[in-house]
Protein backbone atom coordinates (compact mmCIF):
# COMPACT_ATOMS: atom_id res chain seq x y z
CA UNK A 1 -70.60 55.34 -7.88
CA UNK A 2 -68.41 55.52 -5.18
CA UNK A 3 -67.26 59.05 -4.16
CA UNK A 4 -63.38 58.18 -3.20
CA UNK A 5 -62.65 62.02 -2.22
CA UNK A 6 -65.24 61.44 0.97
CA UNK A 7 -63.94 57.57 1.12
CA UNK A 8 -60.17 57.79 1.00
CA UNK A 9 -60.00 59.29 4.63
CA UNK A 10 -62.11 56.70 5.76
CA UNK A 11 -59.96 54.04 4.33
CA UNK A 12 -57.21 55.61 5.70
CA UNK A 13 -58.28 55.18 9.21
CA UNK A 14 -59.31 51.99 8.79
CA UNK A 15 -56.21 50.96 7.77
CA UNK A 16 -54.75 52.34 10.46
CA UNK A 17 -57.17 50.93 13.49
CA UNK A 18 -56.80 47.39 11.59
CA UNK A 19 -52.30 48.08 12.00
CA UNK A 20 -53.39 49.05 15.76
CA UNK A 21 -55.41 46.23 16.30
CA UNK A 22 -52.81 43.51 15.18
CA UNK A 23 -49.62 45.61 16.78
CA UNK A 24 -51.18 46.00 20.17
CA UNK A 25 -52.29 42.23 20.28
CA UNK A 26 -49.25 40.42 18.76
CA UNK A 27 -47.64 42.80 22.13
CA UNK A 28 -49.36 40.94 24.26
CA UNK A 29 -49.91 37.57 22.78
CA UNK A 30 -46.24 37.65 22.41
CA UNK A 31 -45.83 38.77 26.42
CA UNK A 32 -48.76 36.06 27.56
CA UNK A 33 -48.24 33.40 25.06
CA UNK A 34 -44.47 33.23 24.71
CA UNK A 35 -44.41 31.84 28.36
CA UNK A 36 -47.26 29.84 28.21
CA UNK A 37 -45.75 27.97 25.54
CA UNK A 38 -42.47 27.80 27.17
CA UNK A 39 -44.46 25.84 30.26
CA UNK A 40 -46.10 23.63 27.99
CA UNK A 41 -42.92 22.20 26.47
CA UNK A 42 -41.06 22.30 29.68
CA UNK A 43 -43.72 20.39 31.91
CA UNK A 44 -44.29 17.77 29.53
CA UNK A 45 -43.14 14.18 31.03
CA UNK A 46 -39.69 13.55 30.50
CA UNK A 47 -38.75 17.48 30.51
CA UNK A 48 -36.84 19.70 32.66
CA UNK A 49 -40.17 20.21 34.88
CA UNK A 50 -41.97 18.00 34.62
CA UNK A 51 -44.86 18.38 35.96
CA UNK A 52 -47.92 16.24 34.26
CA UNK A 53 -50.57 17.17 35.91
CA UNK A 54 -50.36 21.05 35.03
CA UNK A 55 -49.24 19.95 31.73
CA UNK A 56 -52.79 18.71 31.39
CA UNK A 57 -53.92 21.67 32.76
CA UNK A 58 -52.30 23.95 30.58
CA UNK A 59 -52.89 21.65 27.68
CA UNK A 60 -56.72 21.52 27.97
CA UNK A 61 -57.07 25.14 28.44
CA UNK A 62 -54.96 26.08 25.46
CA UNK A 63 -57.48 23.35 23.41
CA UNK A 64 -60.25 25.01 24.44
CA UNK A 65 -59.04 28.17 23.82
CA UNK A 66 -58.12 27.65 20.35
CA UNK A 67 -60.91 25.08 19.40
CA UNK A 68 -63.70 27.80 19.84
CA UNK A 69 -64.72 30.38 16.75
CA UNK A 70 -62.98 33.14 16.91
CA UNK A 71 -66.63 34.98 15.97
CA UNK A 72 -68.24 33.34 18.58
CA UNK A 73 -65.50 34.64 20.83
CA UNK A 74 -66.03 37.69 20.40
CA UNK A 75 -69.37 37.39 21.84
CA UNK A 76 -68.03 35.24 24.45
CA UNK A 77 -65.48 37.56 26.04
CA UNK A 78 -67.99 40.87 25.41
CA UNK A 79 -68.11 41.01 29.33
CA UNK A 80 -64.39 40.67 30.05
CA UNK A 81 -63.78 43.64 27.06
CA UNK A 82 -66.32 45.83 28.43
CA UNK A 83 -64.56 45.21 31.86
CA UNK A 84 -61.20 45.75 30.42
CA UNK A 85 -62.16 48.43 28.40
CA UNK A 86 -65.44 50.12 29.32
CA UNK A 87 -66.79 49.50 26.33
CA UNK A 88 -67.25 46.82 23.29
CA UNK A 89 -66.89 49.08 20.14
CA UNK A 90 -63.94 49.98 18.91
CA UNK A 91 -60.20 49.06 17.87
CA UNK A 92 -59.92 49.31 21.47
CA UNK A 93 -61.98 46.59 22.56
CA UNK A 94 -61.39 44.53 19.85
CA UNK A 95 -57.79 44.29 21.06
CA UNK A 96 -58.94 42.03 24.16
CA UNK A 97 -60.97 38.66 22.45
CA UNK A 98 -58.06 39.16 19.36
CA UNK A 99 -55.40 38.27 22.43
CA UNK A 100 -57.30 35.91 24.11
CA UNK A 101 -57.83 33.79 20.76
CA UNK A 102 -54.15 34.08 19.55
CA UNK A 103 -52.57 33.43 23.11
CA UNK A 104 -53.41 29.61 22.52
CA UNK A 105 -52.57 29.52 19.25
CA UNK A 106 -49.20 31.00 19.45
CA UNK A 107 -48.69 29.16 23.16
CA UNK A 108 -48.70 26.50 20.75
CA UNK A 109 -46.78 27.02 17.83
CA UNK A 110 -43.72 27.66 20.74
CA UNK A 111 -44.22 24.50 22.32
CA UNK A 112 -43.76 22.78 18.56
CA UNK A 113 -40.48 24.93 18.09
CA UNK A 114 -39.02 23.92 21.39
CA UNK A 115 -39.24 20.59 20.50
CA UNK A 116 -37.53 20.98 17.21
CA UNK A 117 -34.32 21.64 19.48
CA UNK A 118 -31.66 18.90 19.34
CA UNK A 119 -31.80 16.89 22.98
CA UNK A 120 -28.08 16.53 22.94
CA UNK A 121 -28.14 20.46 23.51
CA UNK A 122 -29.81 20.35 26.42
CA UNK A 123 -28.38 17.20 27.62
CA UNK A 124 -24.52 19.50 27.23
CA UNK A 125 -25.77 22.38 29.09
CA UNK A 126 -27.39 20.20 32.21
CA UNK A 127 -24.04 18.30 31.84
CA UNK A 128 -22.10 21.75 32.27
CA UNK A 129 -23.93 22.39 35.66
CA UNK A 130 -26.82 24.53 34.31
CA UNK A 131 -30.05 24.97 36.16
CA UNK A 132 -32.79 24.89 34.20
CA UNK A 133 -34.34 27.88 34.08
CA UNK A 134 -30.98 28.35 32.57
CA UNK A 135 -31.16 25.83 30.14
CA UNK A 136 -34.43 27.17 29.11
CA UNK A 137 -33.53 31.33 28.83
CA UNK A 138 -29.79 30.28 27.18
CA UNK A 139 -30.10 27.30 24.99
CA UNK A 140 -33.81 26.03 23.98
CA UNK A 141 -35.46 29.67 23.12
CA UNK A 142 -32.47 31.18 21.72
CA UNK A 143 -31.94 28.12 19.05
CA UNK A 144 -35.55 27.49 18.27
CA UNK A 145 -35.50 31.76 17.67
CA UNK A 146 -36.06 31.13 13.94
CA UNK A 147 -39.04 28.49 14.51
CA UNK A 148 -40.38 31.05 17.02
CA UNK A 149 -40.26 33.72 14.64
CA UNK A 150 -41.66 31.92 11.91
CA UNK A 151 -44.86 31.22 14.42
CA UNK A 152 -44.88 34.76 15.28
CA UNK A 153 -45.25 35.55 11.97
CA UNK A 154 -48.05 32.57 11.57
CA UNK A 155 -49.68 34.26 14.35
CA UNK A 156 -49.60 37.54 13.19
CA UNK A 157 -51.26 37.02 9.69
CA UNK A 158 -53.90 35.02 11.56
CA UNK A 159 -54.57 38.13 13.95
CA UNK A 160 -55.18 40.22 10.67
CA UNK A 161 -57.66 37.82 9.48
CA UNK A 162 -59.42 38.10 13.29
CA UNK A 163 -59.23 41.68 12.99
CA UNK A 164 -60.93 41.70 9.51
CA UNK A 165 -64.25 39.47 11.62
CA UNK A 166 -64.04 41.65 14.45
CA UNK A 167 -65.80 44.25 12.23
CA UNK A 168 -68.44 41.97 12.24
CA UNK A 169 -69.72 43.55 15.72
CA UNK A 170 -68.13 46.91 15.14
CA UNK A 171 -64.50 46.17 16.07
CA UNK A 172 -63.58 48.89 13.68
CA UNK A 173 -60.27 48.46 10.80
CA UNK A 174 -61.00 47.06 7.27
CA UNK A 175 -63.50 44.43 8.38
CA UNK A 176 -65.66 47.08 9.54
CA UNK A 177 -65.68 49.61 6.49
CA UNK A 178 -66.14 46.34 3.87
CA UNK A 179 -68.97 45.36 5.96
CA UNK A 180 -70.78 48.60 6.15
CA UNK A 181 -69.88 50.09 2.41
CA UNK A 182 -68.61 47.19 0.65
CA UNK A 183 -71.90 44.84 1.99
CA UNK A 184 -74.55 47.02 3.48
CA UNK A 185 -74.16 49.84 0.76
CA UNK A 186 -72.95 47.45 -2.10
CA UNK A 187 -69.92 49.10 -3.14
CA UNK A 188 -68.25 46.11 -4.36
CA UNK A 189 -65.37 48.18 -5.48
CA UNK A 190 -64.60 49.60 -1.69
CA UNK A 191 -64.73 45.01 -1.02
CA UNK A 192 -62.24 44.88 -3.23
CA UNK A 193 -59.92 47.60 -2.04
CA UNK A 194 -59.99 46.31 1.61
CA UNK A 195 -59.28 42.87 0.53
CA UNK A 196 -56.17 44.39 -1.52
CA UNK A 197 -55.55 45.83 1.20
CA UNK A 198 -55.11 42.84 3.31
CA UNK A 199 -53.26 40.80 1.07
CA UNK A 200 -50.85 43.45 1.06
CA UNK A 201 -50.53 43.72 4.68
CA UNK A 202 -50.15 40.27 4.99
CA UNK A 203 -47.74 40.13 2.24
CA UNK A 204 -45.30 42.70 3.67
CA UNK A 205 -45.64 40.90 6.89
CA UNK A 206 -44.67 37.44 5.87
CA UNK A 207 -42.16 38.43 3.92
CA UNK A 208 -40.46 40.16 7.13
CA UNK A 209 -41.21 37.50 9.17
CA UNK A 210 -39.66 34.97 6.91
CA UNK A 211 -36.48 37.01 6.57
CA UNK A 212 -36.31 37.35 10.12
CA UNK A 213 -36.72 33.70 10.13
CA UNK A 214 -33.91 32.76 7.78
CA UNK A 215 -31.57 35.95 9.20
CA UNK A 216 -31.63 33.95 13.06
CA UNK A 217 -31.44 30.57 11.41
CA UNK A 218 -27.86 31.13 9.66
CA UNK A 219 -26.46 32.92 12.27
């Protein structure tokens, strides 16, 4: 029987390292990934910069990135996080491979919203005189704002399911406390809290992001 006097604390923090995890990385996905998808789209042939070559470049890199595991990820990057971080255990740490495996993913989901933009848009504001780094910062990321959201949002419930695997090798959060009272101590009713849990965070979550979404995309 599960003592939930001694437990509820417990869940509490875990709760909270898992909203740490995912609000610290979606800051920095969004700051790395944001721009990286903005290159992608923009040095594609036939763009404003077009540049081929690095669009390969980037383009291979962001396939690698999100074709691997993320739990074999975390074992990749364990020397990068320990050099980051100074150590591998922690909410801390787990912060570093659950940015380096949504970067790509999010990198991406810009580069598809970019290209939902109309052309003759673009083709008006080069026609006006803008540069285009202008072009870029005032017309194509401010209209595809709600498609960018939306893959925020995408990219955010993904980082909670990351978060919930990176307590697979002690990343702390949810994943962590179903894993060692849910699994190793079979309490199957702590499992079922976390996942409630989850699906509740996730729920709250999409639901913001999708009125976000819809808010930008009548404006």
């Amino acid at each position: 029987m599960t003592d939930w006097t001694t437990l509820r604390p417990v869940l509490w923090e875990a709760t909270v390292e898992t909203l740490y995890m995912v609000a610290v990385s979606t800051v920095f996905t969004l700051l790395v990934g944001l721009p990286l998808g903005v290159l992608l789209y923009a040095t594609a042939r036939g763009r404003l910069l077009a540049a081929p070559a690095l669009h390969r470049v980037l383009g291979a890199v962001v396939n690698v990135g999100r074709s691997l595991p993320f739990i074999i990820l975390l074992v990749a990057v364990v020397p990068v996080t320990r050099a980051i971080v100074g150590t591998t255990i922690g909410a801390t740490a787990a912060v570093v491979p659950l940015t380096i495996g949504a970067i790509p993913f999010f990198a991406r989901l810009v580069e598809a919203g970019l290209r939902e933009v109309d052309r003759g848009k673009v083709d008006a504001a080069l026609a006006v005189g803008s540069t285009d780094w202008q072009v870029l910062s005032r017309v194509l990321v401010p209209e595809a704002l709600p498609a960018l959201v939306a893959g925020l949002t995408v990219t955010v419930v993904a980082l909670i399911s990351y978060s919930a695997m990176a307590g697979a090798v002690g990343g702390g959060g949810l994943g962590d406390l179903a894993i060692r009272y849910g699994y190793q101590r079979f309490q199957t009713d702590v499992t079922v809290v976390t996942v409630v849990l989850l699906v509740a965070i996730v729920q709250v979550l999409q639901f913001a992001g999708d009125a976000l979404a819809r808010r930008l995309s009548h404006r």
